[in-house]
C-alpha atoms as a PDB file:
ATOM      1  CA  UNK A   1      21.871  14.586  20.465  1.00  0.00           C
ATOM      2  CA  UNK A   2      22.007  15.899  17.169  1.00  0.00           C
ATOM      3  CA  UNK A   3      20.950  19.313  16.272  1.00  0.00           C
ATOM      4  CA  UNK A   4      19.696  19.922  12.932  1.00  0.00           C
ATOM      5  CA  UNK A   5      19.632  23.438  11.155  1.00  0.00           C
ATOM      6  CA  UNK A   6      20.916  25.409   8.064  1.00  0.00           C
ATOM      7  CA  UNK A   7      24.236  26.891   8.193  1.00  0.00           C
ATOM      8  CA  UNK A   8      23.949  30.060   7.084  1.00  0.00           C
ATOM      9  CA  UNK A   9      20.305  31.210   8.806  1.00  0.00           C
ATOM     10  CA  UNK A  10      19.827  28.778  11.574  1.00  0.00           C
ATOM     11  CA  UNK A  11      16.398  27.694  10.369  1.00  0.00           C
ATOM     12  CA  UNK A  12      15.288  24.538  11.863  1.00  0.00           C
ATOM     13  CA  UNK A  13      13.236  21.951   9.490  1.00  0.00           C
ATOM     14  CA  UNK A  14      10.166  20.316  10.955  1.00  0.00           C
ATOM     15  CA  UNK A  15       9.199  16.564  10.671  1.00  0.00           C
ATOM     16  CA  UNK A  16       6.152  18.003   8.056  1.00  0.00           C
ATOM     17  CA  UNK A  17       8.622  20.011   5.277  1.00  0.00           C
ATOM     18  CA  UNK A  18       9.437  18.281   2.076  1.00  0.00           C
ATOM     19  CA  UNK A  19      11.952  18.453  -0.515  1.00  0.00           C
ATOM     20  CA  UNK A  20      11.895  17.023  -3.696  1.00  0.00           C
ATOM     21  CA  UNK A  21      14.592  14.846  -5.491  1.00  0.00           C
ATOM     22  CA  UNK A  22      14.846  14.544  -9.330  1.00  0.00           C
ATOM     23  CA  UNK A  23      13.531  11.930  -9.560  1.00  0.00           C
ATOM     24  CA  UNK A  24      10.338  13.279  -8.409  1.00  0.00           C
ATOM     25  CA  UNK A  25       9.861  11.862  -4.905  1.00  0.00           C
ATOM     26  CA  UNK A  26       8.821  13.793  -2.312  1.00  0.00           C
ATOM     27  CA  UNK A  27      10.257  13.678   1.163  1.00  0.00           C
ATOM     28  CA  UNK A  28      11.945  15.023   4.742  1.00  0.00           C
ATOM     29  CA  UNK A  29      15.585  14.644   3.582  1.00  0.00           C
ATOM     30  CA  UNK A  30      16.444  14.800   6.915  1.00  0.00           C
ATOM     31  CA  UNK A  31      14.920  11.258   7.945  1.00  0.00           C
ATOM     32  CA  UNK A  32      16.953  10.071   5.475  1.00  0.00           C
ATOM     33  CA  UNK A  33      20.622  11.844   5.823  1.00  0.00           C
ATOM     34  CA  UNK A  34      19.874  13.022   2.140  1.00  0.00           C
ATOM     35  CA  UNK A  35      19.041   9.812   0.738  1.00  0.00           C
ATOM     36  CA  UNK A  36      16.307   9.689  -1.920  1.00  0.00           C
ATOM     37  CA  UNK A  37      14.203   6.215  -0.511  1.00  0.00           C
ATOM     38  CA  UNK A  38      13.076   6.409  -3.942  1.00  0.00           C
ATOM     39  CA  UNK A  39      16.078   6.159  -6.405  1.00  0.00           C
ATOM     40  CA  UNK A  40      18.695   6.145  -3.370  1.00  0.00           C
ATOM     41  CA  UNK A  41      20.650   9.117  -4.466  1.00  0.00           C
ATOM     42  CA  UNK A  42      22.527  10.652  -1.968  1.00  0.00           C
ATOM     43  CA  UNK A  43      22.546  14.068  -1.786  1.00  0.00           C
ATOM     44  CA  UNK A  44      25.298  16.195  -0.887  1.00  0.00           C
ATOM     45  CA  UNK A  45      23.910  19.905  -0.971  1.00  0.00           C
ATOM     46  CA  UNK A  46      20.334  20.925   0.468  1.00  0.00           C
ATOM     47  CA  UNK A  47      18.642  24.560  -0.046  1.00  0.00           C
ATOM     48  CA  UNK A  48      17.248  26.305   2.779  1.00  0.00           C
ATOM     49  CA  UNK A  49      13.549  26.780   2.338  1.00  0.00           C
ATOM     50  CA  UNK A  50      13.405  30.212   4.654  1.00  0.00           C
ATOM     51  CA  UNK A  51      17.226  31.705   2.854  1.00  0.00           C
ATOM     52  CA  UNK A  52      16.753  29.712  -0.322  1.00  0.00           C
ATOM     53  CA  UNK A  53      20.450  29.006  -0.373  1.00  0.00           C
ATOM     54  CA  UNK A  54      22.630  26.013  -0.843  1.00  0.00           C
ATOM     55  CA  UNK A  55      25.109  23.942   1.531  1.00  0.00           C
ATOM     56  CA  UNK A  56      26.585  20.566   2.330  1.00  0.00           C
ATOM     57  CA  UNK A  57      23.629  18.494   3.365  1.00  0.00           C
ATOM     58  CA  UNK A  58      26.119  17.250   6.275  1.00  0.00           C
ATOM     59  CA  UNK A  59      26.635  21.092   7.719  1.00  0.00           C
ATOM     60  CA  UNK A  60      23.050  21.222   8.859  1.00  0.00           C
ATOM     61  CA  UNK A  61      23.882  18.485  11.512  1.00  0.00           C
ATOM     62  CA  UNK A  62      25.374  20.340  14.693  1.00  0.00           C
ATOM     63  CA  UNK A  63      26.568  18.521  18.156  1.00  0.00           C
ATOM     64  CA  UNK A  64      27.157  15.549  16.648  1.00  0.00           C
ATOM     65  CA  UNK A  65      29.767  13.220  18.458  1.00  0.00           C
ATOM     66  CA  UNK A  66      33.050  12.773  16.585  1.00  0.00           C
ATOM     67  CA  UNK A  67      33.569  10.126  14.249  1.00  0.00           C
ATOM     68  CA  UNK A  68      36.715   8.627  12.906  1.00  0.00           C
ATOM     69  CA  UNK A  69      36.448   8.433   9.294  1.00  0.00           C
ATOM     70  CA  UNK A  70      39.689   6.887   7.798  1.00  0.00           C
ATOM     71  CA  UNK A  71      38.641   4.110  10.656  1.00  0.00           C
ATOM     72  CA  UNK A  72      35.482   3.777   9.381  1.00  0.00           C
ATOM     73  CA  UNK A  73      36.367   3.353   5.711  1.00  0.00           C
ATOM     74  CA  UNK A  74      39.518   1.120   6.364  1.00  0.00           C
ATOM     75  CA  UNK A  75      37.043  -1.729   8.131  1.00  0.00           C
ATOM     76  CA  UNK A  76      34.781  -0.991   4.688  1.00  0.00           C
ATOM     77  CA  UNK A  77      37.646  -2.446   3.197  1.00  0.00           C
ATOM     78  CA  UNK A  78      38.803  -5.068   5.011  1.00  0.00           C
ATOM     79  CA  UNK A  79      34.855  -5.828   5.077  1.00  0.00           C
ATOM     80  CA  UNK A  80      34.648  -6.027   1.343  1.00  0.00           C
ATOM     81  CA  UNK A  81      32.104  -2.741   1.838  1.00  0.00           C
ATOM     82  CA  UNK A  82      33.899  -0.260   0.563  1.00  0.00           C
ATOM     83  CA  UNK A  83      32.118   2.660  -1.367  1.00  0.00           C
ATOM     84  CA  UNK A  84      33.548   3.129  -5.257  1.00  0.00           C
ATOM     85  CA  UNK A  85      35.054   5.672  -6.368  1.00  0.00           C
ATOM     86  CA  UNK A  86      33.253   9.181  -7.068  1.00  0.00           C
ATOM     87  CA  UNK A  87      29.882   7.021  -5.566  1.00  0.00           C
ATOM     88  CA  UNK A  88      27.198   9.532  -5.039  1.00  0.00           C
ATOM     89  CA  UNK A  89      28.978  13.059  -6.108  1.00  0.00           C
ATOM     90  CA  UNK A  90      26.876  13.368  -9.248  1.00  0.00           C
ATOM     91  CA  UNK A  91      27.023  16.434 -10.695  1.00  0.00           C
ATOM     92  CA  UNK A  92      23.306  17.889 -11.533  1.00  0.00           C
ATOM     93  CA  UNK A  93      19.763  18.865 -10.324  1.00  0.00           C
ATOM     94  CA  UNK A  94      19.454  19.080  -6.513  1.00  0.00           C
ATOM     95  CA  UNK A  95      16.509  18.512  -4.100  1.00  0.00           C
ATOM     96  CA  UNK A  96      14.192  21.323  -3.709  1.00  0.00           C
ATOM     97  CA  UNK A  97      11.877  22.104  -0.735  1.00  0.00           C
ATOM     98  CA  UNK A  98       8.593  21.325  -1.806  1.00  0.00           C
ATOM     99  CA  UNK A  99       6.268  23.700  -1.039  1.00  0.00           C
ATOM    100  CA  UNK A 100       2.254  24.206  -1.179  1.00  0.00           C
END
């Protein structure tokens, strides 16, 4: 099973903290592998709440099981599901723990 905590201070987020996207939404990104449910941005960086700094949303998961990515992407393909180019690395604001 997955464990789940930032990178650089080891704090662990609970089911009740919040972060907010730009477009205003409010939610765990965690539940959603730092996917707005809102305006389905994916984001790629997350900000510790307790260290207040930034890292790759995907370095918070620990213990996960391997996965074979060029796999993975080459049955995208052949599926006709393959992501585009550049898709979700916008540059720009990034989700926020909400607080209060």
């Amino acid at each position: 099973m997955a464990d789940i905590h930032c990178p650089k201070c080891r704090w662990e987020p609970r089911s009740l903290d919040r972060w907010k996207c730009s477009c205003g939404h409010v939610w765990n990104t965690f539940d959603t592998f730092g996917r707005c449910p809102k305006c389905r941005h994916v984001w790629r960086e997350t900000m510790c709440p307790a260290c207040v700094r930034w890292s790759p949303h995907a370095d918070w998961y620990h213990n996960l099981p391997d996965v074979d990515v060029e796999a993975l992407l080459e049955e995208a393909v052949l599926d006709g599901n393959a992501p585009e180019s550049g898709s979700g690395r916008a540059a720009g604001a990034r989700p926020s723990p909400e607080t209060g």
